[in-house]
PDB file of N, CA and C in Angstrom:
ATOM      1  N   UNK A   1       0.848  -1.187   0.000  1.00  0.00           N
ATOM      2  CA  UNK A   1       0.000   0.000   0.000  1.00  0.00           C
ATOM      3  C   UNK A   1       0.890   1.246   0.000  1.00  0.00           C
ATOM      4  N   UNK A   2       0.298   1.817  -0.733  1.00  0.00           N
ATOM      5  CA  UNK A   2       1.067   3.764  -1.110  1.00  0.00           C
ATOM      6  C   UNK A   2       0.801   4.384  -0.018  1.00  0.00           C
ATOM      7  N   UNK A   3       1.752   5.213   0.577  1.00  0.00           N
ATOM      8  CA  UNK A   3       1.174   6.297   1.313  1.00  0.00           C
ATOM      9  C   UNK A   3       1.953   7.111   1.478  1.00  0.00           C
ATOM     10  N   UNK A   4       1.428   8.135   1.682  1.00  0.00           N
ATOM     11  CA  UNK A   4       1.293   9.745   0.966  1.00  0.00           C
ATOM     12  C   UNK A   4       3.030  10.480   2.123  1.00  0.00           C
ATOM     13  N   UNK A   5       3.498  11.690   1.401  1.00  0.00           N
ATOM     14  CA  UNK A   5       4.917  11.758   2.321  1.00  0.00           C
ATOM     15  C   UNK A   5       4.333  12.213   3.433  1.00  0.00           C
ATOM     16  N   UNK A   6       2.959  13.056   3.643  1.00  0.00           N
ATOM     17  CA  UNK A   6       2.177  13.169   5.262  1.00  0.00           C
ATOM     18  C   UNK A   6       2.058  12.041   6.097  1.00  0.00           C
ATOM     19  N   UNK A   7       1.523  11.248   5.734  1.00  0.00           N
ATOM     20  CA  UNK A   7       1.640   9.898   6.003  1.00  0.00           C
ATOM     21  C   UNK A   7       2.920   9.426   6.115  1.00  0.00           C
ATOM     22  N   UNK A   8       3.997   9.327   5.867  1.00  0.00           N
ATOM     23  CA  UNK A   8       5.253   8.939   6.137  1.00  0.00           C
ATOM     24  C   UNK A   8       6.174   9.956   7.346  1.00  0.00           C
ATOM     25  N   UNK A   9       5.575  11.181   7.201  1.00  0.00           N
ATOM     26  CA  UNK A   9       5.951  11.908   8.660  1.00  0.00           C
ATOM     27  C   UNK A   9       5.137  11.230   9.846  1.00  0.00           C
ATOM     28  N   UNK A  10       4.218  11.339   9.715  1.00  0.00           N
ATOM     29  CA  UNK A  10       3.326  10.816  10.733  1.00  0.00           C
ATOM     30  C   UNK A  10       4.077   9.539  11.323  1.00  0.00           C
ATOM     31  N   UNK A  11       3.976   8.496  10.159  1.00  0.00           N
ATOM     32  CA  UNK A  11       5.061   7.039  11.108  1.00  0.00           C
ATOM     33  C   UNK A  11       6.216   7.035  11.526  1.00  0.00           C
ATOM     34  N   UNK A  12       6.980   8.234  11.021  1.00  0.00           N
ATOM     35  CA  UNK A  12       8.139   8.347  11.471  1.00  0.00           C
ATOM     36  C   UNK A  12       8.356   8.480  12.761  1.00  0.00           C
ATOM     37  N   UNK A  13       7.215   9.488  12.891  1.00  0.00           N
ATOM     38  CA  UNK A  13       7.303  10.070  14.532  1.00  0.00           C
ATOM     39  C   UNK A  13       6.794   9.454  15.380  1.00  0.00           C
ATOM     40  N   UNK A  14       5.451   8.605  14.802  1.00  0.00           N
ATOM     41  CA  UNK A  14       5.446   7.811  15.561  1.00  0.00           C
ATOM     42  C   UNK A  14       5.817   6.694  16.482  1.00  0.00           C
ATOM     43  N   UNK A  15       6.950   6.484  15.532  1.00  0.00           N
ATOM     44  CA  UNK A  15       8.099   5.462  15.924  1.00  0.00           C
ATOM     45  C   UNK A  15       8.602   5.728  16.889  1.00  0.00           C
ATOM     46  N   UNK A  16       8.729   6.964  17.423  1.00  0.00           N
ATOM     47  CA  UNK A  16       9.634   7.543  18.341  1.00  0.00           C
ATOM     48  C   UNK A  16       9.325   7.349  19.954  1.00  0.00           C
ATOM     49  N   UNK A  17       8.035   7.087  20.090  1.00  0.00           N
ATOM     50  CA  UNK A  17       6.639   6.625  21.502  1.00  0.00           C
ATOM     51  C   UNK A  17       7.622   5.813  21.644  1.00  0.00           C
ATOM     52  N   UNK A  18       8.183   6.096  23.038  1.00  0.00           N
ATOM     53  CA  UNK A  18       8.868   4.702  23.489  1.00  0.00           C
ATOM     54  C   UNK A  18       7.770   3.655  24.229  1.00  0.00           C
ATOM     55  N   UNK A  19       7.864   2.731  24.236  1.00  0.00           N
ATOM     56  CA  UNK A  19       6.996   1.199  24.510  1.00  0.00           C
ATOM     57  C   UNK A  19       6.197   1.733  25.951  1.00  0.00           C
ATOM     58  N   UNK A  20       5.234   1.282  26.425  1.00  0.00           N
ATOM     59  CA  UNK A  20       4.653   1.704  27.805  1.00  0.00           C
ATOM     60  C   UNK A  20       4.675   3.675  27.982  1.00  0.00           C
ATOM     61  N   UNK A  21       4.852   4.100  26.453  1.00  0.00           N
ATOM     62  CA  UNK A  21       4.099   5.161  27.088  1.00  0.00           C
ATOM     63  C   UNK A  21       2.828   5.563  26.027  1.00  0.00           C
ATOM     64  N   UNK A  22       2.516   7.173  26.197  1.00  0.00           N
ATOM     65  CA  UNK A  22       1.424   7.258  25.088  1.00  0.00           C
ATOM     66  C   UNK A  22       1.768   8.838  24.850  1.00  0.00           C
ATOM     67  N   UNK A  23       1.143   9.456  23.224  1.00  0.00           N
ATOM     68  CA  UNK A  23       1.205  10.856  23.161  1.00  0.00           C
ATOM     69  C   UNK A  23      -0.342  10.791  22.726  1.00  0.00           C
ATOM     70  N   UNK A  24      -0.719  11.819  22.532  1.00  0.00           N
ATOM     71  CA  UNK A  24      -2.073  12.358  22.107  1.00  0.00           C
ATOM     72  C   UNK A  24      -1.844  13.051  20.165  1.00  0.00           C
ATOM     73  N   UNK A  25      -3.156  13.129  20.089  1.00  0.00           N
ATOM     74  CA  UNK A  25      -2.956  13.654  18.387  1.00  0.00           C
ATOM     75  C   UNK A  25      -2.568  14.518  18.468  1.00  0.00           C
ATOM     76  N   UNK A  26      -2.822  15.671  19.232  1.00  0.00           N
ATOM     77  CA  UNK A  26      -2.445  17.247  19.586  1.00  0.00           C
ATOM     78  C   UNK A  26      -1.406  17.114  19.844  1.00  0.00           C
ATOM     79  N   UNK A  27      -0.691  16.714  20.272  1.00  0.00           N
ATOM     80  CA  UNK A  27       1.002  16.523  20.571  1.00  0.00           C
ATOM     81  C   UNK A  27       1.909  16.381  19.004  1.00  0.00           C
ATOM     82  N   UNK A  28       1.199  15.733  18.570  1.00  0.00           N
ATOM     83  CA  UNK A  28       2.272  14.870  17.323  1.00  0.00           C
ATOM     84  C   UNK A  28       1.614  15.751  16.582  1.00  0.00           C
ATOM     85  N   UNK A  29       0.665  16.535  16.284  1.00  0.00           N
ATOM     86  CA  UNK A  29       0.150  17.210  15.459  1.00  0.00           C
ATOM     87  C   UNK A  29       0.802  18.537  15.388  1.00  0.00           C
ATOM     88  N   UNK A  30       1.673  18.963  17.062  1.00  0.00           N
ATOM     89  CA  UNK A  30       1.936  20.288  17.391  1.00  0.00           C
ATOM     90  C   UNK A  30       3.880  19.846  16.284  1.00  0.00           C
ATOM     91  N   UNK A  31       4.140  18.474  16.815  1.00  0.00           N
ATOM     92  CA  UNK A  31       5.120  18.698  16.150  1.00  0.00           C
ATOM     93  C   UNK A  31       5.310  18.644  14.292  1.00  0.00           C
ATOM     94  N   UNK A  32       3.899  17.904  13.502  1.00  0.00           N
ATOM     95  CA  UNK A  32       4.472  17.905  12.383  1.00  0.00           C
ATOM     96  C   UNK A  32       3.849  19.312  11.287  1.00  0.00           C
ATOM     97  N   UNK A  33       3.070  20.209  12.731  1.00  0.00           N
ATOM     98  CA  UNK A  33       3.102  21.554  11.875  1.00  0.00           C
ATOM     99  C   UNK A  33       1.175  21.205  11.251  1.00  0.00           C
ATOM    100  N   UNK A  34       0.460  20.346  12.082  1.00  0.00           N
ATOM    101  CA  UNK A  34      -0.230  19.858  11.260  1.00  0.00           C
ATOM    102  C   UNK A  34      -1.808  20.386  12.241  1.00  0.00           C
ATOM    103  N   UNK A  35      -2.674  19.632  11.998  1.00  0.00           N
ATOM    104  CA  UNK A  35      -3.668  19.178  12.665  1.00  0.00           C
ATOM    105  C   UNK A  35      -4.420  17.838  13.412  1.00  0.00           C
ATOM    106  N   UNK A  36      -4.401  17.927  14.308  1.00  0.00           N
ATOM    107  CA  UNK A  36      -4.602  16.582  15.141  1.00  0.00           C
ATOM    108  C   UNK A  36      -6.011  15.470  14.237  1.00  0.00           C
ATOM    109  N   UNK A  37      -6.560  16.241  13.164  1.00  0.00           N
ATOM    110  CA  UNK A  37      -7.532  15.756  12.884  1.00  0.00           C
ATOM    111  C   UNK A  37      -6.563  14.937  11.646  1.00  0.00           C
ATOM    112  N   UNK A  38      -5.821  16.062  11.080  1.00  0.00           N
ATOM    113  CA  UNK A  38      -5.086  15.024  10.073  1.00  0.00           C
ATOM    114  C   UNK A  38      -4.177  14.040  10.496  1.00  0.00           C
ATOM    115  N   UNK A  39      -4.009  14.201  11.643  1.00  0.00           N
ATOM    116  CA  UNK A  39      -2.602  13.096  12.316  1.00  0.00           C
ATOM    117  C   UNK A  39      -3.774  11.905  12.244  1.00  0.00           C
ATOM    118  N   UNK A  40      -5.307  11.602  12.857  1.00  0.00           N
ATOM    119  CA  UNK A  40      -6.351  10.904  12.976  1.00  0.00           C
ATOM    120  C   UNK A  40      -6.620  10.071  11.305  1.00  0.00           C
ATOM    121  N   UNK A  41      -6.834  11.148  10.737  1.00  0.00           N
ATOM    122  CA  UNK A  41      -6.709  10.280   9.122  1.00  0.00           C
ATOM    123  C   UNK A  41      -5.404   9.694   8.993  1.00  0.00           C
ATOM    124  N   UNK A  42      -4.544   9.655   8.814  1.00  0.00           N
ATOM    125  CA  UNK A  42      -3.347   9.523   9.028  1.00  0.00           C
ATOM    126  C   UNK A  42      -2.756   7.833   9.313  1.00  0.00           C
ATOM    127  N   UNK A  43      -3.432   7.792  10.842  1.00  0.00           N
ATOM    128  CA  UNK A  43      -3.328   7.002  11.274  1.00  0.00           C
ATOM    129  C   UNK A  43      -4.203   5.798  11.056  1.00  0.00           C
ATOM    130  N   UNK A  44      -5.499   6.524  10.710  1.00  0.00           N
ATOM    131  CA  UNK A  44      -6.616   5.244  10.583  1.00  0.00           C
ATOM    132  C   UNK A  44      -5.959   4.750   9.092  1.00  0.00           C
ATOM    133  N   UNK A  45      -4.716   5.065   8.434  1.00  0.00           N
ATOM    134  CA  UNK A  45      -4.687   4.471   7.305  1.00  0.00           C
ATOM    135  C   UNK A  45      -3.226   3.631   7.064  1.00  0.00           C
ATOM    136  N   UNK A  46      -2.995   3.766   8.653  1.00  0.00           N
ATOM    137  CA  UNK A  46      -1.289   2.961   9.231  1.00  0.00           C
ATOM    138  C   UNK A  46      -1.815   1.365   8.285  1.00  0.00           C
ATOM    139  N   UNK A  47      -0.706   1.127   7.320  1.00  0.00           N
ATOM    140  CA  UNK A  47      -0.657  -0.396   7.183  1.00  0.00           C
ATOM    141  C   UNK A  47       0.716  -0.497   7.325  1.00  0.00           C
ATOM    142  N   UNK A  48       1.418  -0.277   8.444  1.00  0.00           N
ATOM    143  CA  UNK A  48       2.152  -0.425   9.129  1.00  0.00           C
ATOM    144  C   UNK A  48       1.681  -1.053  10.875  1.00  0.00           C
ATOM    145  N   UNK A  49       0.483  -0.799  11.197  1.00  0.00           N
ATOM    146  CA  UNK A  49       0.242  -1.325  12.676  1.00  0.00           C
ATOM    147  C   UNK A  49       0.138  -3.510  12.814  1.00  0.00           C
ATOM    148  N   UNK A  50       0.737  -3.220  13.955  1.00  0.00           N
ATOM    149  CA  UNK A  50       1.396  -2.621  15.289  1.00  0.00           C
ATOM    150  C   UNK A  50       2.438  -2.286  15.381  1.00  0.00           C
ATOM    151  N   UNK A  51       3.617  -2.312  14.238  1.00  0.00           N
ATOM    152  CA  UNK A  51       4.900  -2.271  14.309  1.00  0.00           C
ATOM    153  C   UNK A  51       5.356  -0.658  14.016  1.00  0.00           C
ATOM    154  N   UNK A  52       4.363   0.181  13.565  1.00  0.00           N
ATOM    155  CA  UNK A  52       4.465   0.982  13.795  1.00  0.00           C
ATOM    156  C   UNK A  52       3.325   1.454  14.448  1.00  0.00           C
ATOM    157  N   UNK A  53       3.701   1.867  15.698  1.00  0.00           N
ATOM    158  CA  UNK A  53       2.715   2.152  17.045  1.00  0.00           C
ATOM    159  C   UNK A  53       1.258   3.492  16.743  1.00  0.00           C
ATOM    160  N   UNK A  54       0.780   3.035  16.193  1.00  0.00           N
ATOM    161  CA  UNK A  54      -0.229   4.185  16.525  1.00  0.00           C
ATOM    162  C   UNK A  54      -1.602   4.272  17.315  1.00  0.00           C
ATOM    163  N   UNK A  55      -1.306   2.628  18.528  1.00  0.00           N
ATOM    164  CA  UNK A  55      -2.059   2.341  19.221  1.00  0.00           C
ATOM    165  C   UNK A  55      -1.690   3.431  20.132  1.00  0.00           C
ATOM    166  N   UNK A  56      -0.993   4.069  20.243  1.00  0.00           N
ATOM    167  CA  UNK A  56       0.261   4.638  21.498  1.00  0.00           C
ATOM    168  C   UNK A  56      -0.209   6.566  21.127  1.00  0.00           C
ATOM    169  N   UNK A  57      -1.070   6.673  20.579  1.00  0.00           N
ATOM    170  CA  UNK A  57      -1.982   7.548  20.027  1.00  0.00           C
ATOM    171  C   UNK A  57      -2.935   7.860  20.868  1.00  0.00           C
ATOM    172  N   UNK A  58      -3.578   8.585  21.895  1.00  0.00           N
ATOM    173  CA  UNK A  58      -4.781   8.584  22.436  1.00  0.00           C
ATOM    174  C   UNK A  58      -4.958  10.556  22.296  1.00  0.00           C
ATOM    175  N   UNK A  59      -6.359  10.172  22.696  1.00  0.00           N
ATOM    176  CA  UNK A  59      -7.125  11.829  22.931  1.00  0.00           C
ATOM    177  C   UNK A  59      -6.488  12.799  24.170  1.00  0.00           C
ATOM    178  N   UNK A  60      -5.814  14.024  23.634  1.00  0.00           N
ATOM    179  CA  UNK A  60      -5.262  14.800  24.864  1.00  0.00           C
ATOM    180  C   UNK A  60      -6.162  14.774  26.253  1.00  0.00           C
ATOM    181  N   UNK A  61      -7.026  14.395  26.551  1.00  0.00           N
ATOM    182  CA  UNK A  61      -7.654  14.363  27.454  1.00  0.00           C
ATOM    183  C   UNK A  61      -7.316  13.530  28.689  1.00  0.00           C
ATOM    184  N   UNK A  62      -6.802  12.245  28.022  1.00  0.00           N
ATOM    185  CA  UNK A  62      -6.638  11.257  28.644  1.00  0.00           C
ATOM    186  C   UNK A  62      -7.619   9.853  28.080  1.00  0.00           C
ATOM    187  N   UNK A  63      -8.419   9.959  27.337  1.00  0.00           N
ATOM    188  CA  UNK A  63      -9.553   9.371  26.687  1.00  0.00           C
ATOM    189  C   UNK A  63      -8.817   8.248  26.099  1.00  0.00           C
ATOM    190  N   UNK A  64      -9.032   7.331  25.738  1.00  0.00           N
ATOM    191  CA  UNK A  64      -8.649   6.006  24.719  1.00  0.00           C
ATOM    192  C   UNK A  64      -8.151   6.420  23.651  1.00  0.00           C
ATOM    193  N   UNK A  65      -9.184   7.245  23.048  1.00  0.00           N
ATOM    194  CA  UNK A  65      -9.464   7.433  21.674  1.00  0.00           C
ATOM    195  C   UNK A  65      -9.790   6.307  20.665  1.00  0.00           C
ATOM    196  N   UNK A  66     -10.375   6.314  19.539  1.00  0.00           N
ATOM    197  CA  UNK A  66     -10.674   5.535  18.376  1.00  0.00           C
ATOM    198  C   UNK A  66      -9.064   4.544  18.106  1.00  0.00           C
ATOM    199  N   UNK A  67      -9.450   3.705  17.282  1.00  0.00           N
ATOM    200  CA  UNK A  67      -8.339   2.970  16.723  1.00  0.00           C
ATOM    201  C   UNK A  67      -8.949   2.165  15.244  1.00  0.00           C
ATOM    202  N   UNK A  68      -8.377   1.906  14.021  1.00  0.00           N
ATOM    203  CA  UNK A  68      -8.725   1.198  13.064  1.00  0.00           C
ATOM    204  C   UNK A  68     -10.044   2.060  12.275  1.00  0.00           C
ATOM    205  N   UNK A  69      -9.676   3.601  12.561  1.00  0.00           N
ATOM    206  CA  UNK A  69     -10.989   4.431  11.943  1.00  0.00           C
ATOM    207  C   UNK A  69     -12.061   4.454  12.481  1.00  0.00           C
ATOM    208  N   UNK A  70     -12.026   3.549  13.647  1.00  0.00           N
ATOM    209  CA  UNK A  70     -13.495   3.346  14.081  1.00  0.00           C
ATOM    210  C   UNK A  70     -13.232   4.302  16.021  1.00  0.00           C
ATOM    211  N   UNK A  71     -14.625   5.095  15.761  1.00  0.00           N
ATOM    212  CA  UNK A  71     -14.437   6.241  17.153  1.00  0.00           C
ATOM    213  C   UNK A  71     -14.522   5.387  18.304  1.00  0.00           C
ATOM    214  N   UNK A  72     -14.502   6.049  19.330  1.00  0.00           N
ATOM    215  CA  UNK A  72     -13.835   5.405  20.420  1.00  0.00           C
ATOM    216  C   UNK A  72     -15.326   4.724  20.811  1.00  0.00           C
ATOM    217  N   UNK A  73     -16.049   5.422  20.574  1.00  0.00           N
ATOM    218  CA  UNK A  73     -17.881   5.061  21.664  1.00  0.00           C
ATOM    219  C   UNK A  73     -18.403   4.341  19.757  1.00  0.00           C
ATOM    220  N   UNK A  74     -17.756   3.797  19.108  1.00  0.00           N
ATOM    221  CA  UNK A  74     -18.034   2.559  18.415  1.00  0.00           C
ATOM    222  C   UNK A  74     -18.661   1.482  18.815  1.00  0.00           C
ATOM    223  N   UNK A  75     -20.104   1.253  17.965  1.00  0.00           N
ATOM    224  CA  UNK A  75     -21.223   0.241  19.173  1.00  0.00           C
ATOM    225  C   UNK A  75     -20.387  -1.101  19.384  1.00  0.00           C
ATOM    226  N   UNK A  76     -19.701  -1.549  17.726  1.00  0.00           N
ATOM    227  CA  UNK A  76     -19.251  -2.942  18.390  1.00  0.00           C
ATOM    228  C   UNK A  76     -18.019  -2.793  19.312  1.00  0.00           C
ATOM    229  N   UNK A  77     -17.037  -1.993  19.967  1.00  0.00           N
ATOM    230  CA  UNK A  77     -16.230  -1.670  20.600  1.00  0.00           C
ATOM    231  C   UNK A  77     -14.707  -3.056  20.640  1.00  0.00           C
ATOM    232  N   UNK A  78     -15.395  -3.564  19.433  1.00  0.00           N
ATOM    233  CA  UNK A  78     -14.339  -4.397  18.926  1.00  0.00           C
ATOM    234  C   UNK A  78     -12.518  -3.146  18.809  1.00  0.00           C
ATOM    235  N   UNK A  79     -12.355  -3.180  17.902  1.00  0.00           N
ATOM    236  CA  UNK A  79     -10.623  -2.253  17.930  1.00  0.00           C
ATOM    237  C   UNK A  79     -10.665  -1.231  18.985  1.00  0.00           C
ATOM    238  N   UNK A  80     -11.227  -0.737  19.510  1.00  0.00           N
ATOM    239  CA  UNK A  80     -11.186  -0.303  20.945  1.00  0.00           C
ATOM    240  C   UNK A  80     -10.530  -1.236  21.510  1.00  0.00           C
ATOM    241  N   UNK A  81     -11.023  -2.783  21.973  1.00  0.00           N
ATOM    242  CA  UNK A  81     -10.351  -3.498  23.086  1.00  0.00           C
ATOM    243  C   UNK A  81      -9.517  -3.759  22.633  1.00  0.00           C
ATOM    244  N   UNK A  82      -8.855  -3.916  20.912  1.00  0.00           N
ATOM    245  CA  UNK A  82      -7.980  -4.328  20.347  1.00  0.00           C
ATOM    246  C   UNK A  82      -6.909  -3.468  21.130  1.00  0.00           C
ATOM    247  N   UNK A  83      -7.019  -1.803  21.083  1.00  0.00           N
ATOM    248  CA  UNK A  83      -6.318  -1.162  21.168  1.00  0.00           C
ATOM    249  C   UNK A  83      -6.043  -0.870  22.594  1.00  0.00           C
ATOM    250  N   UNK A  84      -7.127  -1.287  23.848  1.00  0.00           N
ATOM    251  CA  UNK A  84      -6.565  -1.670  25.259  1.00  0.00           C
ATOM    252  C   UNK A  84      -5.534  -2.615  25.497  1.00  0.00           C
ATOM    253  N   UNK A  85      -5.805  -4.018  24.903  1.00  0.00           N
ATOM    254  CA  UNK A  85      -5.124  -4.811  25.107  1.00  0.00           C
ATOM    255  C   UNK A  85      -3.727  -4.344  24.311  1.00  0.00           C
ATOM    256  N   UNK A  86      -3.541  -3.598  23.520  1.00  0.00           N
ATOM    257  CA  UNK A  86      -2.004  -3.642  23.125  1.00  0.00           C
ATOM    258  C   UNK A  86      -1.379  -2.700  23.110  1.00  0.00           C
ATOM    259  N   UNK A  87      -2.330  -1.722  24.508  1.00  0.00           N
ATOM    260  CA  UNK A  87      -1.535  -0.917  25.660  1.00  0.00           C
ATOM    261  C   UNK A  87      -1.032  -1.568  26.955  1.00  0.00           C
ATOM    262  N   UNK A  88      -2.358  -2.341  27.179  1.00  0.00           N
ATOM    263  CA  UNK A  88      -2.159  -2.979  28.545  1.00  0.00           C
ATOM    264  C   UNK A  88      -1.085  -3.884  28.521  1.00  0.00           C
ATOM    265  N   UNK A  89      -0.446  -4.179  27.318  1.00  0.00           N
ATOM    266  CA  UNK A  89       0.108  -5.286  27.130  1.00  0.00           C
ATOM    267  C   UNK A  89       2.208  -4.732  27.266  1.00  0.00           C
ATOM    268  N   UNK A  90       1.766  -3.354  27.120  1.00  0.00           N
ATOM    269  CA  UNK A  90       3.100  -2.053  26.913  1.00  0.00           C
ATOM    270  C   UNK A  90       3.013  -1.897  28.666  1.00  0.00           C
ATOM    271  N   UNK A  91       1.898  -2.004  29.576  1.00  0.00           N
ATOM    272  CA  UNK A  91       2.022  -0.917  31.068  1.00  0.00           C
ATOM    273  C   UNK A  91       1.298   0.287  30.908  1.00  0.00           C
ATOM    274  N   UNK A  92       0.435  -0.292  30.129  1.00  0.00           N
ATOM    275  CA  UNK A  92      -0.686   1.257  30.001  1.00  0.00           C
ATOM    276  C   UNK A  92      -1.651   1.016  30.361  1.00  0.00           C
ATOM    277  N   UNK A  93      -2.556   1.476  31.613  1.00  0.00           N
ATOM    278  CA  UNK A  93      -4.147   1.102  31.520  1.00  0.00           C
ATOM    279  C   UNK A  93      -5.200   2.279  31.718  1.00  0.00           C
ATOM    280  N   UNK A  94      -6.224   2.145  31.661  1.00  0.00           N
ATOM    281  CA  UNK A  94      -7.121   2.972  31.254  1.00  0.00           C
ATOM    282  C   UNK A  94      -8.348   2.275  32.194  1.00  0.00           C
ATOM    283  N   UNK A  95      -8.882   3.117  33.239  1.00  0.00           N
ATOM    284  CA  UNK A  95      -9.638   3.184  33.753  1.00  0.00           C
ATOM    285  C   UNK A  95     -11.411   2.758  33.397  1.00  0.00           C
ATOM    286  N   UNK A  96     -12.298   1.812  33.585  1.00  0.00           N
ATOM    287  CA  UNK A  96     -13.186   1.620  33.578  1.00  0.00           C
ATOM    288  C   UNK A  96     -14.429   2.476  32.109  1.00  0.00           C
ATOM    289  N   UNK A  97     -13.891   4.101  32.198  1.00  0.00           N
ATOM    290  CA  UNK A  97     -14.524   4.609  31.267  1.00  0.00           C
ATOM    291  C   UNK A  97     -13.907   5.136  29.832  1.00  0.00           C
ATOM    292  N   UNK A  98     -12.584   4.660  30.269  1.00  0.00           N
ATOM    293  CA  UNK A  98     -11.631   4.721  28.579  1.00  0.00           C
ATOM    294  C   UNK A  98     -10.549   5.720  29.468  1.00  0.00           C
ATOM    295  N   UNK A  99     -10.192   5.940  30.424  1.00  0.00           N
ATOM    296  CA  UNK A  99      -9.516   7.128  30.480  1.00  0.00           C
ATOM    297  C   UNK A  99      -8.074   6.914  31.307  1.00  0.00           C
ATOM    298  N   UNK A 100      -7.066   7.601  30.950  1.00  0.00           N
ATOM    299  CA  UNK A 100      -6.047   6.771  31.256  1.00  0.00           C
ATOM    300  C   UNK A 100      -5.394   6.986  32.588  1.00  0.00           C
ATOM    301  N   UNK A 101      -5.031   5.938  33.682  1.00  0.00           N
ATOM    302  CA  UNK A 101      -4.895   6.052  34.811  1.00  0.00           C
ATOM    303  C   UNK A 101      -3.895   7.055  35.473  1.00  0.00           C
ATOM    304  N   UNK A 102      -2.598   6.211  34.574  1.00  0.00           N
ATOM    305  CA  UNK A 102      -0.840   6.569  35.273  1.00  0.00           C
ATOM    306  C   UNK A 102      -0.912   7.697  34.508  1.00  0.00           C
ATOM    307  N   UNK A 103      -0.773   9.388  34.219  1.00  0.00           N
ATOM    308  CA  UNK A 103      -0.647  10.145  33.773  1.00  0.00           C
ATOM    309  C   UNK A 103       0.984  10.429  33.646  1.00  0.00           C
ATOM    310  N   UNK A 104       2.060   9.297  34.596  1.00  0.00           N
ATOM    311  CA  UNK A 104       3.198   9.507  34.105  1.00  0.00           C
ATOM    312  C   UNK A 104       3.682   8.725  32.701  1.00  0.00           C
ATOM    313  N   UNK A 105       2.658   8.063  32.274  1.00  0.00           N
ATOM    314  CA  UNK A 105       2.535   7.376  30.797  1.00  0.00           C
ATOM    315  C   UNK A 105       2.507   8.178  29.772  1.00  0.00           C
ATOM    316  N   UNK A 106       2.372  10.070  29.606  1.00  0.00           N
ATOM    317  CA  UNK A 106       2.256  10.470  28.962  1.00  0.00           C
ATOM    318  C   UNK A 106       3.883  11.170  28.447  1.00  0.00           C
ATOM    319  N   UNK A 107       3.842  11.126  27.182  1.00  0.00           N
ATOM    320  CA  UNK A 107       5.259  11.454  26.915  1.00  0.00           C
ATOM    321  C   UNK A 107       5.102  12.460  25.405  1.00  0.00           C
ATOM    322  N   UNK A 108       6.063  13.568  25.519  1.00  0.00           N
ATOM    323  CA  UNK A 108       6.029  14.184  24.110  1.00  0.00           C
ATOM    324  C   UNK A 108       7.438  14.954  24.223  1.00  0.00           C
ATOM    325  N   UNK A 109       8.177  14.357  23.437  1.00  0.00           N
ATOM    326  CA  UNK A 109       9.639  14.694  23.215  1.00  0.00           C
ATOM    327  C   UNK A 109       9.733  14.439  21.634  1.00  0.00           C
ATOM    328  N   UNK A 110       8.562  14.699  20.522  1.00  0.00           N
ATOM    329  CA  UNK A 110       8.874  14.233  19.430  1.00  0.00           C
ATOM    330  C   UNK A 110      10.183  15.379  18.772  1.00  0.00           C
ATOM    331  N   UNK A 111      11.147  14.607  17.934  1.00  0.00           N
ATOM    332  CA  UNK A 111      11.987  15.212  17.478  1.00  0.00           C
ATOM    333  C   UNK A 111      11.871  14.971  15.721  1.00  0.00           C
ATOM    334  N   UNK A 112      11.300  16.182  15.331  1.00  0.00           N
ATOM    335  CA  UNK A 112      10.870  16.119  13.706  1.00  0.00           C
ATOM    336  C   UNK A 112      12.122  15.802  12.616  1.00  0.00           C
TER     337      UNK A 112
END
């Protein structure tokens, strides 16, 4: 699959999330000059995942966020758990309503 040189910034940086932590779209968005909505397209079009992390992606809030294009409050909440389990699986967890516990999990040192 083709993808676009936006798309190739995006995985680059993404690469950079070290294991057990997480950044938000607004973060990676502040560094590639972009918009957190386009970092979101972006990502829902990784055919690079899991090896390139964009489970490690969540909502500045602290929220889950969506994964596989599909929003986070998605009825079948299928890639949602996809995307718990292969945080939880890094030392990341997320609280009962999607929201993430250890706030020292959050990391943004991207270097463009």
């Amino acid at each position: 699959m083709a993808v676009t040189p936006y798309q190739e910034r995006v995985y680059t940086l993404l690469q950079q999330i070290p294991r057990g932590k997480v950044a938000s779209y607004a973060s990676l968005s502040i560094a590639l000059q972009s918009s957190p909505r386009a970092v979101g397209g972006a990502l829902r079009r990784n055919p690079y995942a899991p090896e390139v992390p964009c489970h490690r992606i969540i909502c500045a809030d602290g929220a889950i966020g969506g994964f596989k294009g599909e929003p986070q409050d998605a009825p079948s909440g299928i890639n949602q758990k996809m995307k718990r389990e292969l945080l939880r699986d890094e030392g990341v967890e997320f609280d009962e309503k999607g929201n993430l516990i250890d706030t020292a999990r959050w990391w943004n040192q991207f270097r463009p």
